[in-house]
C-alpha atoms as a PDB file:
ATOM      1  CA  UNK A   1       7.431  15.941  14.352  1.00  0.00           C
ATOM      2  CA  UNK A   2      10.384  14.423  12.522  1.00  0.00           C
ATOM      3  CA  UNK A   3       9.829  10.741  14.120  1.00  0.00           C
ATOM      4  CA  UNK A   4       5.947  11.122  13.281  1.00  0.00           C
ATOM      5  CA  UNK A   5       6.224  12.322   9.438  1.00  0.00           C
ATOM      6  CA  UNK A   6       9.065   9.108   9.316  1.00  0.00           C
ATOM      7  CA  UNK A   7       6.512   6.872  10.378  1.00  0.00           C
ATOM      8  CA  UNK A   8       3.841   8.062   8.290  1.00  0.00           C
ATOM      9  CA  UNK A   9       6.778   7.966   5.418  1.00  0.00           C
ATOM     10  CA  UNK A  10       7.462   4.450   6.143  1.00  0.00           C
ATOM     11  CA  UNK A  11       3.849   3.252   6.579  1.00  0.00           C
ATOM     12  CA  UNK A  12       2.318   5.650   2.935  1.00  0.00           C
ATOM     13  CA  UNK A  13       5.432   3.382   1.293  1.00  0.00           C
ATOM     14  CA  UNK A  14       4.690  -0.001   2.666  1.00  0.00           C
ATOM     15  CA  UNK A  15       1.104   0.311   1.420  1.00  0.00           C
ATOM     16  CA  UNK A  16       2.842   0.717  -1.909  1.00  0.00           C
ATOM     17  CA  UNK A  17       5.323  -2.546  -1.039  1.00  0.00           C
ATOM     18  CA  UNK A  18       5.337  -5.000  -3.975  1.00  0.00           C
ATOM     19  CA  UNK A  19       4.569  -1.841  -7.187  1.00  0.00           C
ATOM     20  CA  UNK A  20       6.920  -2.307  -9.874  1.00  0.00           C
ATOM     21  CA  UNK A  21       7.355   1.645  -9.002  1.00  0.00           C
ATOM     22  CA  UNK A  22       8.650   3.645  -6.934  1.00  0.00           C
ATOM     23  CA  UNK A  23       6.788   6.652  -5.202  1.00  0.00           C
ATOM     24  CA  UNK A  24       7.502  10.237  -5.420  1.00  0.00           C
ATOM     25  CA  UNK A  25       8.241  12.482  -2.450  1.00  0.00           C
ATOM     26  CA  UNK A  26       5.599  14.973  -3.575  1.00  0.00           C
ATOM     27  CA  UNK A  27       2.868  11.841  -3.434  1.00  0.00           C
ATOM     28  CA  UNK A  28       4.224  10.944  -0.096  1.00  0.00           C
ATOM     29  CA  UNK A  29       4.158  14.670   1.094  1.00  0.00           C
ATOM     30  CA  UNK A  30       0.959  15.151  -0.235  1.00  0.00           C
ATOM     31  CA  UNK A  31      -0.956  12.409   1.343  1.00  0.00           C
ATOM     32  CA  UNK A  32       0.581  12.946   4.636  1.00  0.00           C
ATOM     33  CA  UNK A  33       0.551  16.966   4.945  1.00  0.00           C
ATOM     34  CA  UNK A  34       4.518  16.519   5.559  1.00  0.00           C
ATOM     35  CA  UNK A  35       6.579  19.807   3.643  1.00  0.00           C
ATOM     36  CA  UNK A  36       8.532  17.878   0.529  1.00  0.00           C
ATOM     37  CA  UNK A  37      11.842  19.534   1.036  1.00  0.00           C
ATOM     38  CA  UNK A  38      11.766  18.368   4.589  1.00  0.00           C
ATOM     39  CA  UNK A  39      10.294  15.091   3.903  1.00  0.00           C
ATOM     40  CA  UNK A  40      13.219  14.924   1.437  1.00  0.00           C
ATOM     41  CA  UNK A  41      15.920  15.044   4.477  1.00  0.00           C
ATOM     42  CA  UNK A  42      13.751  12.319   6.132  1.00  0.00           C
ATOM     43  CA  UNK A  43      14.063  10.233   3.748  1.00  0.00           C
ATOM     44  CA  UNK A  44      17.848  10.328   3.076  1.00  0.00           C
ATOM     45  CA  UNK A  45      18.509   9.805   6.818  1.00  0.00           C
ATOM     46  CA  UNK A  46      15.941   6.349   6.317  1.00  0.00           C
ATOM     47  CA  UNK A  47      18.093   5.121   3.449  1.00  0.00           C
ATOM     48  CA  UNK A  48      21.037   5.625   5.299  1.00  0.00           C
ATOM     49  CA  UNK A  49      19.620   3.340   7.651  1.00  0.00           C
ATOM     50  CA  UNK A  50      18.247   1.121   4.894  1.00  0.00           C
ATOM     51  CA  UNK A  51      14.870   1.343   5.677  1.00  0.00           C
ATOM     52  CA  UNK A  52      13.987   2.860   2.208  1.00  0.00           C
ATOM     53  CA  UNK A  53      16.253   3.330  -1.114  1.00  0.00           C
ATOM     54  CA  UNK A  54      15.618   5.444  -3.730  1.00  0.00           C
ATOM     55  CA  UNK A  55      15.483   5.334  -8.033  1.00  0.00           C
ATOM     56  CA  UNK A  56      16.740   7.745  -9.929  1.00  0.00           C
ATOM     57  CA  UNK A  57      15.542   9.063 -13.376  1.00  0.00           C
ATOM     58  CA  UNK A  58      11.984   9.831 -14.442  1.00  0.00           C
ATOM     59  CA  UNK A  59      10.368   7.182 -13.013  1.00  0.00           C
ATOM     60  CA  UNK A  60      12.479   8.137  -9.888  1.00  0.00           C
ATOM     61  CA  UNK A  61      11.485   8.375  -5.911  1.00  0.00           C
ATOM     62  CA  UNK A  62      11.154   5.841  -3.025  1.00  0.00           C
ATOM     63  CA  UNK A  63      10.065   2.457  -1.895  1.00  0.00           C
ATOM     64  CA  UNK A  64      10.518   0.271   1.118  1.00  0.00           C
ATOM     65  CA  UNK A  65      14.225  -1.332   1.756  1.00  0.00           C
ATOM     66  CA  UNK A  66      12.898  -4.494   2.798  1.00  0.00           C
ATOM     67  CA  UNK A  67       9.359  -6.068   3.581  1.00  0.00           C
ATOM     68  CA  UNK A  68       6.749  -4.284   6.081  1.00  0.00           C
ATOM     69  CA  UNK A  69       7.189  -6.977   8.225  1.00  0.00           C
ATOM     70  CA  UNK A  70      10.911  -6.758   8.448  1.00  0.00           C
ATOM     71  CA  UNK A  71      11.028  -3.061   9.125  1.00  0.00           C
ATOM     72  CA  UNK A  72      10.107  -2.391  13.114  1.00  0.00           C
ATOM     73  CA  UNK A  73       8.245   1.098  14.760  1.00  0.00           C
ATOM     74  CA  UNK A  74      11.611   1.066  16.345  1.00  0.00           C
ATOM     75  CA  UNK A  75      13.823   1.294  13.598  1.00  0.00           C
ATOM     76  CA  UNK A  76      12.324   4.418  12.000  1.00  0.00           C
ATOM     77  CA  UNK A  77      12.823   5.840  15.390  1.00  0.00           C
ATOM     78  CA  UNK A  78      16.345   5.230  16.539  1.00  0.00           C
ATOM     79  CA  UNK A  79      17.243   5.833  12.571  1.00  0.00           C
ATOM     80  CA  UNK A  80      15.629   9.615  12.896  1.00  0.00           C
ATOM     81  CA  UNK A  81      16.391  10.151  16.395  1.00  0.00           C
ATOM     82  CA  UNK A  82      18.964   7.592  18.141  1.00  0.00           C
ATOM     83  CA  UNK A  83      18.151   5.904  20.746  1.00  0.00           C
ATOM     84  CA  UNK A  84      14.095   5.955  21.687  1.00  0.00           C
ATOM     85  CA  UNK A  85      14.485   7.232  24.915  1.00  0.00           C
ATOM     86  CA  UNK A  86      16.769   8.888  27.162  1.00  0.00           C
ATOM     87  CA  UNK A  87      16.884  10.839  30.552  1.00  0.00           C
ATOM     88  CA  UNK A  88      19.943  13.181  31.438  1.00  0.00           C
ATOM     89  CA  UNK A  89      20.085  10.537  34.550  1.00  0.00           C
ATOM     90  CA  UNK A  90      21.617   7.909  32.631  1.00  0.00           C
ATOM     91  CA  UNK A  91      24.904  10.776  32.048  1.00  0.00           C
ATOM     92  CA  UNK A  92      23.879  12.521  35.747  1.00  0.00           C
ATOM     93  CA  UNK A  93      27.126  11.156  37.952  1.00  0.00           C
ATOM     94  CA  UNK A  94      24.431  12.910  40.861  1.00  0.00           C
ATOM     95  CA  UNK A  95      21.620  11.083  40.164  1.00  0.00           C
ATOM     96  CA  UNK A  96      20.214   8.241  42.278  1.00  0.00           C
ATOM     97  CA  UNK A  97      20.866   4.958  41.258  1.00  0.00           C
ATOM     98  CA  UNK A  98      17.827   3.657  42.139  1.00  0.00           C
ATOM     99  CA  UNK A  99      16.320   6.355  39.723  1.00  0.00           C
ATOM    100  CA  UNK A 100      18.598   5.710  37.121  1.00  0.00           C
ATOM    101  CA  UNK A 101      17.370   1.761  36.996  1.00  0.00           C
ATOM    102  CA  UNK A 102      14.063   3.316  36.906  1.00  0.00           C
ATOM    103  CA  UNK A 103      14.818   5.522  33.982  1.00  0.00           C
ATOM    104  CA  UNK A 104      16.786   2.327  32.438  1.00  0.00           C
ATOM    105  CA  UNK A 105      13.647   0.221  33.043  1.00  0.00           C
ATOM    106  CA  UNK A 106      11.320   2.560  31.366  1.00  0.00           C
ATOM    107  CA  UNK A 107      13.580   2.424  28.306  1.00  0.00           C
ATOM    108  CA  UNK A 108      13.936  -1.423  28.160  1.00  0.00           C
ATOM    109  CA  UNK A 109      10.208  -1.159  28.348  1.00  0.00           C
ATOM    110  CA  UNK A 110       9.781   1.454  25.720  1.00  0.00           C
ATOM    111  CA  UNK A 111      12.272  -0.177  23.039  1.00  0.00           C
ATOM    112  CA  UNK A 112      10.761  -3.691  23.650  1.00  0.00           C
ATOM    113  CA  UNK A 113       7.862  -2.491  22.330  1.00  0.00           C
ATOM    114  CA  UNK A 114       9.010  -0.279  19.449  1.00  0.00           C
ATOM    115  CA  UNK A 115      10.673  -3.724  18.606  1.00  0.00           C
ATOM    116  CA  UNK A 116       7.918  -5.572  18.992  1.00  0.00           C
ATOM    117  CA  UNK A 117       5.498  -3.265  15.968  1.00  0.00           C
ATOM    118  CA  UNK A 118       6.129  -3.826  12.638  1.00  0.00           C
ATOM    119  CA  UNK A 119       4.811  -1.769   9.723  1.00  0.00           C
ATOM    120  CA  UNK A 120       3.152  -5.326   8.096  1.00  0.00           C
ATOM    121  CA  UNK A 121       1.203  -5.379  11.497  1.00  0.00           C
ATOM    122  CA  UNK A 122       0.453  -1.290  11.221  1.00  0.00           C
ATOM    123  CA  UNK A 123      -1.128  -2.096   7.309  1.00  0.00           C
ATOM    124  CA  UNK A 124      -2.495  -5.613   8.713  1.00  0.00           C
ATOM    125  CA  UNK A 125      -4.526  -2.812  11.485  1.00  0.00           C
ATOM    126  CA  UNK A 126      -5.690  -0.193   8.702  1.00  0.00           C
ATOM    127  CA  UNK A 127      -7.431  -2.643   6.320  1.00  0.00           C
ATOM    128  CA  UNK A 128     -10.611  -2.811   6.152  1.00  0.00           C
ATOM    129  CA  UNK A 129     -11.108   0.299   8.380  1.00  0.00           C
ATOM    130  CA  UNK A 130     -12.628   2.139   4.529  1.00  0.00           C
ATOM    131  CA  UNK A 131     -14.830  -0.802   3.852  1.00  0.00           C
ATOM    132  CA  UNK A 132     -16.990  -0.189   7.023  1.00  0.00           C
ATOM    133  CA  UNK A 133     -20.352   0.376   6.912  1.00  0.00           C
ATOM    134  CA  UNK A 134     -22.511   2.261   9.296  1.00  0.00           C
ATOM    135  CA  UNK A 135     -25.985   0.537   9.536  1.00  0.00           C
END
């Protein structure tokens, strides 16, 4: 749950990229049916990795450290969790090596792609979806 209600963070705040404001954690709970005080701890840990920063003060909350497209799928993952994947193998003194290049493969495979999504591309994918018409 935490890496999906990060993402959804990260994504309800680069729609928002380029306000003169930033957005309040309620808002971004609200729209995303995340729980605020949790969402709260979500958010620290992604300005800690300086994906988002926060303003004080009344007109106080959160907006995007950098650009959409400068902020990868990835990022928001290994800044909530680590690294993307793992398998006990890659500790497992037991297991096969052949395995272990498997499990190694898989999470080349998995981070290249993480890598490879940006959040500009995520909001480049949603537009338009609310403009469609059914004929």
């Amino acid at each position: 749950m935490k890496s999906d209600y990060a993402a959804r963070a990260v994504l309800s705040l680069a729609r928002r990229h380029g306000q003169d404001h930033a957005t309040r954690v309620e808002e971004v709970a609200s729209e995303n049916g995340i729980p605020p005080n949790y969402l709260v701890q979500i958010l620290i840990e992604l300005k800690s990795g300086q994906i988002v920063k926060s303003q004080r003060g009344k007109e106080g909350g959160y907006r995007l450290a950098r650009p959409p497209a400068q902020i990868s799928f990835g990022d928001v993952l290994r800044c909530v969790h680590g690294q993307i994947f793992d398998s006990p193998a890659f500790t497992d003194d037991t297991c096969p090596p052949e395995l272990r290049e498997c499990w190694r493969r898989l999470r080349a495979v998995l981070d290249a792609e993480a890598a490879a999504i940006d959040f500009q591309q995520l909001l480049d994918a949603g537009t338009g979806k609310d403009l469609m018409f059914d004929i």
